[in-house]
N, C-alpha and C. Protein backbone atom coordinates (compact mmCIF):
# COMPACT_ATOMS: atom_id res chain seq x y z
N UNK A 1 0.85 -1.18 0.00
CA UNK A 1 0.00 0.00 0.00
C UNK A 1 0.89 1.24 0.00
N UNK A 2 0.64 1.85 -0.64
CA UNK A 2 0.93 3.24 -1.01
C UNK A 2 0.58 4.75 -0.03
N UNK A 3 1.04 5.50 0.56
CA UNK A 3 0.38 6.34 1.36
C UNK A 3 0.99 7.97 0.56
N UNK A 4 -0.12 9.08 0.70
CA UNK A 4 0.15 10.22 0.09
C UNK A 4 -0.17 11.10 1.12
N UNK A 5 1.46 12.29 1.68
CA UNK A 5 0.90 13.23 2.04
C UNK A 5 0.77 14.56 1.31
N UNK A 6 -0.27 15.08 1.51
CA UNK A 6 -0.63 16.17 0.91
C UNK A 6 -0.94 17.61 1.32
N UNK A 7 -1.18 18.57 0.51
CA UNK A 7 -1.23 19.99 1.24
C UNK A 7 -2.61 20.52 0.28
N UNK A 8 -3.89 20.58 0.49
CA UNK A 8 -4.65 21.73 0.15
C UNK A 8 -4.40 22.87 0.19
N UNK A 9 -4.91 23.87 -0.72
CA UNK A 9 -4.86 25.25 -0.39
C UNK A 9 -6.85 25.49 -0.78
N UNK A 10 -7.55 26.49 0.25
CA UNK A 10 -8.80 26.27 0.13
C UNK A 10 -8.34 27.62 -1.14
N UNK A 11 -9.29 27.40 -1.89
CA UNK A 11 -9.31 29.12 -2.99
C UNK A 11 -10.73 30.05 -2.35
N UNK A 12 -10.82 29.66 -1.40
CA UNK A 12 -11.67 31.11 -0.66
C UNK A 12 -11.03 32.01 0.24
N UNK A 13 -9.41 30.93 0.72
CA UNK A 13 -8.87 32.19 1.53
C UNK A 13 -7.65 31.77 1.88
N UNK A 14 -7.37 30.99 0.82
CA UNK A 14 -5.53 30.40 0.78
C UNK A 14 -4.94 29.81 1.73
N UNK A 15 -6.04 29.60 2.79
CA UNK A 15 -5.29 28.51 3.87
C UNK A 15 -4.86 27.56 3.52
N UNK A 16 -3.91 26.93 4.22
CA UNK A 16 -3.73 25.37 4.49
C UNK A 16 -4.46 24.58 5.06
N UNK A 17 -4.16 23.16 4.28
CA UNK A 17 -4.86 22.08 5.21
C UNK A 17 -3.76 20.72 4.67
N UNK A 18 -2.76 20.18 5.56
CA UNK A 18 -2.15 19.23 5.60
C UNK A 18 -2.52 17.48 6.38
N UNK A 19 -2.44 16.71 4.94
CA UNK A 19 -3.19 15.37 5.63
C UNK A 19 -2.07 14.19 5.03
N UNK A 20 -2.14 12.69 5.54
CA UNK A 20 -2.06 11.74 4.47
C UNK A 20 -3.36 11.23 3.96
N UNK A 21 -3.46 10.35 3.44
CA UNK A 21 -4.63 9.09 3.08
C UNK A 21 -3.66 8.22 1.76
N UNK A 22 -4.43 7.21 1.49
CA UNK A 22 -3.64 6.37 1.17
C UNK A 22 -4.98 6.33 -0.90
N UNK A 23 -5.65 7.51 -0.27
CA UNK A 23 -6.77 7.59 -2.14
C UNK A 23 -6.83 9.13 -1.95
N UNK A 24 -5.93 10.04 -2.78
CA UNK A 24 -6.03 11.19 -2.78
C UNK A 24 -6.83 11.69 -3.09
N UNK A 25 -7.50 11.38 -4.61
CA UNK A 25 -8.88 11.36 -5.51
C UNK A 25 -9.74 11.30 -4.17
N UNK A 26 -9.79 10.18 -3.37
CA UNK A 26 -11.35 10.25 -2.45
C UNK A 26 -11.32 11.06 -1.68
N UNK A 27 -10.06 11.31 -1.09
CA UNK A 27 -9.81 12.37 -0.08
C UNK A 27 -9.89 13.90 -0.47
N UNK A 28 -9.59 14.34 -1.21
CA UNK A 28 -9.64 15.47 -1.95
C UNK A 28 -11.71 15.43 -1.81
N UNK A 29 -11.98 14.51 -2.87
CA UNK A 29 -13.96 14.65 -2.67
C UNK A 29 -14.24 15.06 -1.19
N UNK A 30 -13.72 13.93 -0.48
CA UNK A 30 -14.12 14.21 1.10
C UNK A 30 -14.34 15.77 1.84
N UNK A 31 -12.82 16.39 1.26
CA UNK A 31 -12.81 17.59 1.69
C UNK A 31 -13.43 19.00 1.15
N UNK A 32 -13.86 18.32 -0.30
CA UNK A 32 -14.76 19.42 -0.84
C UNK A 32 -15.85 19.23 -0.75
N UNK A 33 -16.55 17.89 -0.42
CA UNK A 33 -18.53 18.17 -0.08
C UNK A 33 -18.83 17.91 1.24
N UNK A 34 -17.60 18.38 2.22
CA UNK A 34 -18.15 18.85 3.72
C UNK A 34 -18.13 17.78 4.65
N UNK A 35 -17.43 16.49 4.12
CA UNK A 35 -17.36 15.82 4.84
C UNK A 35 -16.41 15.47 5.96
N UNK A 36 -15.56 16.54 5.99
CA UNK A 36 -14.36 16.86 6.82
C UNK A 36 -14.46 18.06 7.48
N UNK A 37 -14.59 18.00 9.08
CA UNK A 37 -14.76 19.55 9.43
C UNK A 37 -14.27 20.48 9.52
N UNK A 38 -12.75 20.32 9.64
CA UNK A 38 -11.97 21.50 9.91
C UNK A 38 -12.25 22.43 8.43
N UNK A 39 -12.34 21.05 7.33
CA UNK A 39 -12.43 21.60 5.83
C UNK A 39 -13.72 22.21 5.51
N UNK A 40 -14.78 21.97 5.93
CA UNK A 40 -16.04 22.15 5.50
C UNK A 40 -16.39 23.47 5.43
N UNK A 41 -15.72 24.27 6.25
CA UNK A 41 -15.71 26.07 5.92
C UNK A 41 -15.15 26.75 5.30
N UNK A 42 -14.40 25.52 4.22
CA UNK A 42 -13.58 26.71 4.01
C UNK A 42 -13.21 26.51 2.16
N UNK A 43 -14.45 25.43 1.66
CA UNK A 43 -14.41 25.00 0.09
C UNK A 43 -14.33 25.64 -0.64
N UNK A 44 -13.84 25.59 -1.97
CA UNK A 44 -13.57 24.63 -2.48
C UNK A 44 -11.68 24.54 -1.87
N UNK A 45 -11.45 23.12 -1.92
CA UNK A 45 -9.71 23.13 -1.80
C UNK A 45 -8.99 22.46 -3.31
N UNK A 46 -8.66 22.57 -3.60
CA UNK A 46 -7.47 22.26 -4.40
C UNK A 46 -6.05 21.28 -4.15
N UNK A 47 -5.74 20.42 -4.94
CA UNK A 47 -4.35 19.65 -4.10
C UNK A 47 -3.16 20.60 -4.48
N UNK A 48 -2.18 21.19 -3.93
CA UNK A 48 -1.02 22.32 -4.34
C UNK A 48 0.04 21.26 -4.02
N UNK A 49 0.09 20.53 -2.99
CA UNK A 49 1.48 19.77 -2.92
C UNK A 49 1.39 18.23 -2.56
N UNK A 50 2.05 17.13 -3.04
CA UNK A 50 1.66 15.67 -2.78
C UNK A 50 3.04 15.32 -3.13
N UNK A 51 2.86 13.94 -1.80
CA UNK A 51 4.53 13.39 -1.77
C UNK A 51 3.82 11.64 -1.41
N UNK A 52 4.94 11.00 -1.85
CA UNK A 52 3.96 9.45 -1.73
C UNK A 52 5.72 8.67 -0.67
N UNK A 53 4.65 7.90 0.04
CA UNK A 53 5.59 7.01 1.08
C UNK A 53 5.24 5.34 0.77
N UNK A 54 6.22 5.01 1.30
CA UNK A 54 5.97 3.42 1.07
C UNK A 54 5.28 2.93 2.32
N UNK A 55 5.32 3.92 3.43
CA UNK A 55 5.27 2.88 5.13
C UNK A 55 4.16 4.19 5.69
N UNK A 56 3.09 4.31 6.30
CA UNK A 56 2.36 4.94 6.97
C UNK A 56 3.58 5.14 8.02
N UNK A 57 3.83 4.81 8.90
CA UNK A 57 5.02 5.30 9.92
C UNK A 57 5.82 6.74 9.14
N UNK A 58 6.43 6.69 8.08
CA UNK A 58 7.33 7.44 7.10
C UNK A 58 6.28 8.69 6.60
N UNK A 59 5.06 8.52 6.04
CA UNK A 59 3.67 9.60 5.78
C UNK A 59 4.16 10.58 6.92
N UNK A 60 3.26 9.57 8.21
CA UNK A 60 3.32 10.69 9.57
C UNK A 60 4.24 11.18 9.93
N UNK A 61 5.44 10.69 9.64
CA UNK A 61 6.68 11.87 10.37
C UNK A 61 6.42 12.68 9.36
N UNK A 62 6.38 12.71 8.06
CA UNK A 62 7.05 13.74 7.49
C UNK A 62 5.11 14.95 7.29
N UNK A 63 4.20 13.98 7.44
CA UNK A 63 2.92 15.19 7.97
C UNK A 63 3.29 16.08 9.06
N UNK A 64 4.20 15.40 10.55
CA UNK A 64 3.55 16.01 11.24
C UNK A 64 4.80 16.86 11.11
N UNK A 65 6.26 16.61 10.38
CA UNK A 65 6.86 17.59 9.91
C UNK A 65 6.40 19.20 9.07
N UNK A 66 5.56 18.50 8.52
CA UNK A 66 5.16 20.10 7.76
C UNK A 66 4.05 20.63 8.36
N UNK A 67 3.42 20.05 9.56
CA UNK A 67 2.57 20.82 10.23
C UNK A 67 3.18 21.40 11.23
N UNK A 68 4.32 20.82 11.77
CA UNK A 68 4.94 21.68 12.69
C UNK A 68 5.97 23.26 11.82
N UNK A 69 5.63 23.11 10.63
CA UNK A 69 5.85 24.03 10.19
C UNK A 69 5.76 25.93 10.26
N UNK A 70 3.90 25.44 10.25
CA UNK A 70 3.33 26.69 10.90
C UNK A 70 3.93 27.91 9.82
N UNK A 71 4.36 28.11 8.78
CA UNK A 71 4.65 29.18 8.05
C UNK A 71 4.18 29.15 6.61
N UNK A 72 3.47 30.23 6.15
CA UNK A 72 3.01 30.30 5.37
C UNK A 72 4.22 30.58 3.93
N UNK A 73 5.19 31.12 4.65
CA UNK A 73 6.35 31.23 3.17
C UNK A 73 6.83 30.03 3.12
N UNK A 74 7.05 29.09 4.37
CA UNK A 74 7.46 27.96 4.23
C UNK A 74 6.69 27.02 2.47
N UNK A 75 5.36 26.84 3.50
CA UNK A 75 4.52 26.62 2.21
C UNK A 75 4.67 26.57 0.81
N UNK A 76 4.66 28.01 0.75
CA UNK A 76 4.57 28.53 -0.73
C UNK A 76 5.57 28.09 -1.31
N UNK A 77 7.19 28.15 -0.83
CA UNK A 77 8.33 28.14 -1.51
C UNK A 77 8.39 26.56 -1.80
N UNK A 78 7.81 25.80 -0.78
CA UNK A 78 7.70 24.00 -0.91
C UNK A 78 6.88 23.64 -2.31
N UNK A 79 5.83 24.70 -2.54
CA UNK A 79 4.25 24.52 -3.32
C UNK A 79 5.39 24.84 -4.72
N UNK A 80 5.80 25.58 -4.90
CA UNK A 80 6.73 26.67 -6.02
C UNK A 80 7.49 25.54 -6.39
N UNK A 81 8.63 25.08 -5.72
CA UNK A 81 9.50 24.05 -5.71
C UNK A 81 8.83 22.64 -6.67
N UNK A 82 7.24 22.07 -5.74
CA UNK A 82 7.14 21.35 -6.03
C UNK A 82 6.73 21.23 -8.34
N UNK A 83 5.92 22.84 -7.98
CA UNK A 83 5.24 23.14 -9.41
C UNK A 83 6.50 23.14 -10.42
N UNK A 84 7.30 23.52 -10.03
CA UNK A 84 8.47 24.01 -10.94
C UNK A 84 9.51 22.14 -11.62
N UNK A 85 8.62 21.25 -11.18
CA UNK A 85 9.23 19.98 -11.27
C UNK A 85 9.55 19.27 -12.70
C-alpha cells in the first residue's frame, strides 16, 4: 500500500490544510462536499502539494513535519519548488 501526504490550499482564503490518506482522488472529494470539518468552511480546496511514502510510519513523520511548520512562506516556496518539477 501506497500512502500520500498532501497539502490543500482552500481558494476562498488560501489557507492550508495538511493530511495523508492512502486515495487522494477520495480524499480530496471528502474535503470538498463537507465531509471533513476543519475543511467544511472553508471550500472549495485544491491539491497544491503531494509526496507518496511506502510505510504509513514514514507519511506521519514527514505530515507532522510540515505541520509543525506553521509558516506560510514555508509553504509557498515547498508549493513553487514542487510546481516548478
Amino acid at each position: 500500500m501506497e500512502f500520500t501526504v498532501y497539502i490543500l490550499q482552500s481558494r476562498q482564503d488560501g489557507s492550508f490544510y495538511i493530511g495523508y490518506t492512502t486515495d487522494l482522488h477520495r480524499r480530496l472529494s471528502e474535503h470538498n462536499s463537507g465531509e471533513s470539518g476543519y475543511t467544511s468552511g472553508k471550500m472549495p480546496w485544491e491539491v497544491v502539494y503531494s509526496e507518496k511514502f511506502e510505510t504509513k510510519t514514514a507519511a506521519i513523520k514527514r505530515e507532522k513535519f510540515l505541520k509543525n511548520q506553521r509558516n506560510h512562506s514555508f509553504y509557498e516556496k515547498l508549493i513553487r519548488e514542487y510546481k516548478a518539477r
